[in-house]
Protein backbone atom coordinates (compact mmCIF):
# COMPACT_ATOMS: atom_id res chain seq x y z
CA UNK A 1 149.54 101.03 -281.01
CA UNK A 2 148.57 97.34 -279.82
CA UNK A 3 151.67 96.20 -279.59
CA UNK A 4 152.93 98.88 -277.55
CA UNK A 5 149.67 97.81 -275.22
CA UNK A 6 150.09 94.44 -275.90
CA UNK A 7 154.00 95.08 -274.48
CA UNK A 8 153.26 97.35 -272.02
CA UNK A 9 149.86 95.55 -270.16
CA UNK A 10 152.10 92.32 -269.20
CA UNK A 11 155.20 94.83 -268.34
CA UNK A 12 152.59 96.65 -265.54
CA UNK A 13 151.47 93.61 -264.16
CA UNK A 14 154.61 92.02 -263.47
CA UNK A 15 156.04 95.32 -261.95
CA UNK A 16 152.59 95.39 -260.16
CA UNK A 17 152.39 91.92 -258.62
CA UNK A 18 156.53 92.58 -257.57
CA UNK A 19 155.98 95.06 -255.59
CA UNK A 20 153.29 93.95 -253.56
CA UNK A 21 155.39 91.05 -252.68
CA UNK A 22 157.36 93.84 -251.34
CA UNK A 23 155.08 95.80 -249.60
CA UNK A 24 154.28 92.84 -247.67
CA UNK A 25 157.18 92.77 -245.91
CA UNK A 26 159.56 90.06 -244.58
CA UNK A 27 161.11 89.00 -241.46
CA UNK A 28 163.95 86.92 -240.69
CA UNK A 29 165.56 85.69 -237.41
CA UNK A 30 168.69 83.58 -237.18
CA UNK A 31 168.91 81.50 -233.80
CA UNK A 32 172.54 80.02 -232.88
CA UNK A 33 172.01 76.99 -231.31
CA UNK A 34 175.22 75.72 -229.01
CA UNK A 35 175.07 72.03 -227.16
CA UNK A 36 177.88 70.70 -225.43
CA UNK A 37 177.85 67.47 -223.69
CA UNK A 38 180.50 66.01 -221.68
CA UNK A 39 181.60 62.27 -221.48
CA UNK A 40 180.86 60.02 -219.04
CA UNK A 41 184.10 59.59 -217.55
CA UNK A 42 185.96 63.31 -217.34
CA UNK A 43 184.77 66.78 -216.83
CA UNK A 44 185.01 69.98 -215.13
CA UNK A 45 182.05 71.93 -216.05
CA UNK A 46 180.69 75.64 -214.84
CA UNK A 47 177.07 75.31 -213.85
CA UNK A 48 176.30 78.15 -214.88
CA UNK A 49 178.36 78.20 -218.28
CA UNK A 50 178.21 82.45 -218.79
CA UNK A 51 180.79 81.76 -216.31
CA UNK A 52 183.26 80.92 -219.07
CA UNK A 53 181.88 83.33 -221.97
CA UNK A 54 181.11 86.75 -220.13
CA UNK A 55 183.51 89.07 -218.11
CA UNK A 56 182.84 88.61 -214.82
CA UNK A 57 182.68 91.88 -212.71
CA UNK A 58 184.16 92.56 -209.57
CA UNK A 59 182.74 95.42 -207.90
CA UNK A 60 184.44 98.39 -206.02
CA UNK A 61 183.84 99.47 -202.50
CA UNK A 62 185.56 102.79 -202.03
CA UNK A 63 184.07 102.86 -198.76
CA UNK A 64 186.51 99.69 -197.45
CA UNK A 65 188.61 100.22 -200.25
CA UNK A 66 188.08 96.59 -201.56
CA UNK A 67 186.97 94.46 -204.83
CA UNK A 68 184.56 92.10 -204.53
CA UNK A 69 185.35 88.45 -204.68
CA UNK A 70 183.90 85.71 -207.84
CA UNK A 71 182.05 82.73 -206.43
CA UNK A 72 181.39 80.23 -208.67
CA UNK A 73 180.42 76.26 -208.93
CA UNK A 74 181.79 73.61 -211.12
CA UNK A 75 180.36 70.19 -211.35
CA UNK A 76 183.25 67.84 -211.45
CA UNK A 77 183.79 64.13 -212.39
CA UNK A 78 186.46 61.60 -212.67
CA UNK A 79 185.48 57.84 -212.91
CA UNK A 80 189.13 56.64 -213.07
CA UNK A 81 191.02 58.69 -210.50
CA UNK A 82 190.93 61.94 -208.83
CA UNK A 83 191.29 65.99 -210.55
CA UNK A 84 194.58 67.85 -210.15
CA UNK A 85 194.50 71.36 -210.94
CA UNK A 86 196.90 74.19 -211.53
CA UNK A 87 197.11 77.79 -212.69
CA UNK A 88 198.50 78.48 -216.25
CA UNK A 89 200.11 81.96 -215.18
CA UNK A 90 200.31 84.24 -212.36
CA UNK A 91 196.63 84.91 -211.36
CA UNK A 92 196.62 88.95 -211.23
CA UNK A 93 194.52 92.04 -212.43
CA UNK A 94 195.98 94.56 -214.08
CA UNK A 95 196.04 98.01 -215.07
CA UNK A 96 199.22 98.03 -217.45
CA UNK A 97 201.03 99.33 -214.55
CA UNK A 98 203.49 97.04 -213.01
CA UNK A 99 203.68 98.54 -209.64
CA UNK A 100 199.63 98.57 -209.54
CA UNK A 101 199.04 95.04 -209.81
CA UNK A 102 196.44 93.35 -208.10
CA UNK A 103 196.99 89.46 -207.07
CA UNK A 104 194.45 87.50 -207.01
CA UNK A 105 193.89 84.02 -205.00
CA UNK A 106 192.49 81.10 -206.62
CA UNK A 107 190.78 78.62 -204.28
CA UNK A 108 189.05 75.47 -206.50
CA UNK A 109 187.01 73.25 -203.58
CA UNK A 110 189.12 74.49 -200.99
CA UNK A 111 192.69 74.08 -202.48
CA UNK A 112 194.48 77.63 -203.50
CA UNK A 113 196.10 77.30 -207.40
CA UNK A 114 199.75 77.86 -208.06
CA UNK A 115 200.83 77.92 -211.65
CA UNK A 116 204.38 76.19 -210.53
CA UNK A 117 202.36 72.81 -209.49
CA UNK A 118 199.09 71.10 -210.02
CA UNK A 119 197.09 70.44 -206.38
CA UNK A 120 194.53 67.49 -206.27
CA UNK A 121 191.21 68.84 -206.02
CA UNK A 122 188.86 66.56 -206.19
CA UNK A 123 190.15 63.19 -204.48
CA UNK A 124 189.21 59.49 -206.30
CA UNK A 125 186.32 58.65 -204.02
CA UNK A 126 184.71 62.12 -204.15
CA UNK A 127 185.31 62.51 -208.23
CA UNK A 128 183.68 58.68 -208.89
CA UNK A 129 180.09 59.79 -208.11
CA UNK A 130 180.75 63.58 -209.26
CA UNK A 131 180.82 66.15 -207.11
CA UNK A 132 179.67 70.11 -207.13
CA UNK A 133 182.68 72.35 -205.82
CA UNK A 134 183.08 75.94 -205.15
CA UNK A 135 185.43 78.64 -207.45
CA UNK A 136 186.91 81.67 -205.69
CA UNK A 137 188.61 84.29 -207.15
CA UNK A 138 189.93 86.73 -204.38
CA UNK A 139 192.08 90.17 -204.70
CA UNK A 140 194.33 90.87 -202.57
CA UNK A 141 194.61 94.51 -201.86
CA UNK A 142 198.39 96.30 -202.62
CA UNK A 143 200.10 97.94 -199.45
CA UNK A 144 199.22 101.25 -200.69
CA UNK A 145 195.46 99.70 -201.24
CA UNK A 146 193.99 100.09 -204.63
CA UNK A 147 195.04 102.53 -207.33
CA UNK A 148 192.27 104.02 -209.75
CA UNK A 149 192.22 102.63 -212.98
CA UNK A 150 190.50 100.07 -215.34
CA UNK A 151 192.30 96.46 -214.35
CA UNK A 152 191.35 93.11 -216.58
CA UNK A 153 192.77 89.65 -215.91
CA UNK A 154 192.60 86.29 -217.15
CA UNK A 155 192.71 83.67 -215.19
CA UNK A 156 193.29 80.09 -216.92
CA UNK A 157 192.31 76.59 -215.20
CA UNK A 158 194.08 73.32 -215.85
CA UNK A 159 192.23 70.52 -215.06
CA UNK A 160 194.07 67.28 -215.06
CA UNK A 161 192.03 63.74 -215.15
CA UNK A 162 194.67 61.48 -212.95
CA UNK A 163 194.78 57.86 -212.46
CA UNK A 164 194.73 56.38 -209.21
CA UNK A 165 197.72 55.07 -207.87
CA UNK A 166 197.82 51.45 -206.76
């Protein structure tokens, strides 16, 4: 009879003391942390960098029949040249249909984007110092104006660091 209480008392405790480290409770959070820095010399850069990592929305007015246009900043810098850009497709939304396509017009400070040639963007004198400059992303609307449906696109920058030309 003892031992089975001398057994059985240390057995209770421990299943005691366990299970009000349990009933206390716990709580754990796990924060992703994300830094990027760019050099000194080169970089194209969203200010507002959910730019690059959310879809970006662009709104329906069935009123006018038209889609909304993205506006956007970039800080740019170049201390050894000026920025050439260039489209890496054929900047359109679309539906899946052919037919239904939406183009879309890519304007980077002012110069529209091909994806057949790079444009300069940002000239030597402007990209030294750094410069802010202004994204737009336009549709165009069809002939027969918009067609219902749910339309994506991706639209890919190049950004080319080149050296001045003496």
């Amino acid at each position: 009879m003892f031992k089975k209480i001398a057994i059985a008392t240390p057995l209770a405790v421990l299943a005691l003391s366990s299970s009000m480290a349990f009933a206390a409770g716990e709580a754990r959070h796990s924060i992703n942390l994300v830094a990027s820095i760019p050099t000194k010399v080169f970089h194209v850069l969203p200010v507002d960098p959910d730019l690059i990592v959310k879809d970006q929305v662009l709104n329906y007015n069935p009123i006018a029949d038209e889609l909304s246009t993205l506006r956007a900043f970039f800080d740019t810098k170049n201390t050894d040249g000026s920025i050439h850009a260039s489209l890496e497709s054929e900047a359109i939304l679309s539906n899946g249909v052919e037919a239904e396509k939406v183009p879309l017009t890519v304007t980077f400070n002012g110069k529209v984007l091909s994806h057949t040639r790079a444009e300069m963007v940002v000239g030597e004198t402007e990209s030294t110092p750094g410069k802010r400059v202004e994204l737009v992303i336009a549709p165009s609307k069809p002939a027969g104006g918009f067609k219902p449906g749910e339309y994506t696109a991706a639209v890919t920058m190049v950004f080319d660091a080149v050296p001045p030309v003496l």
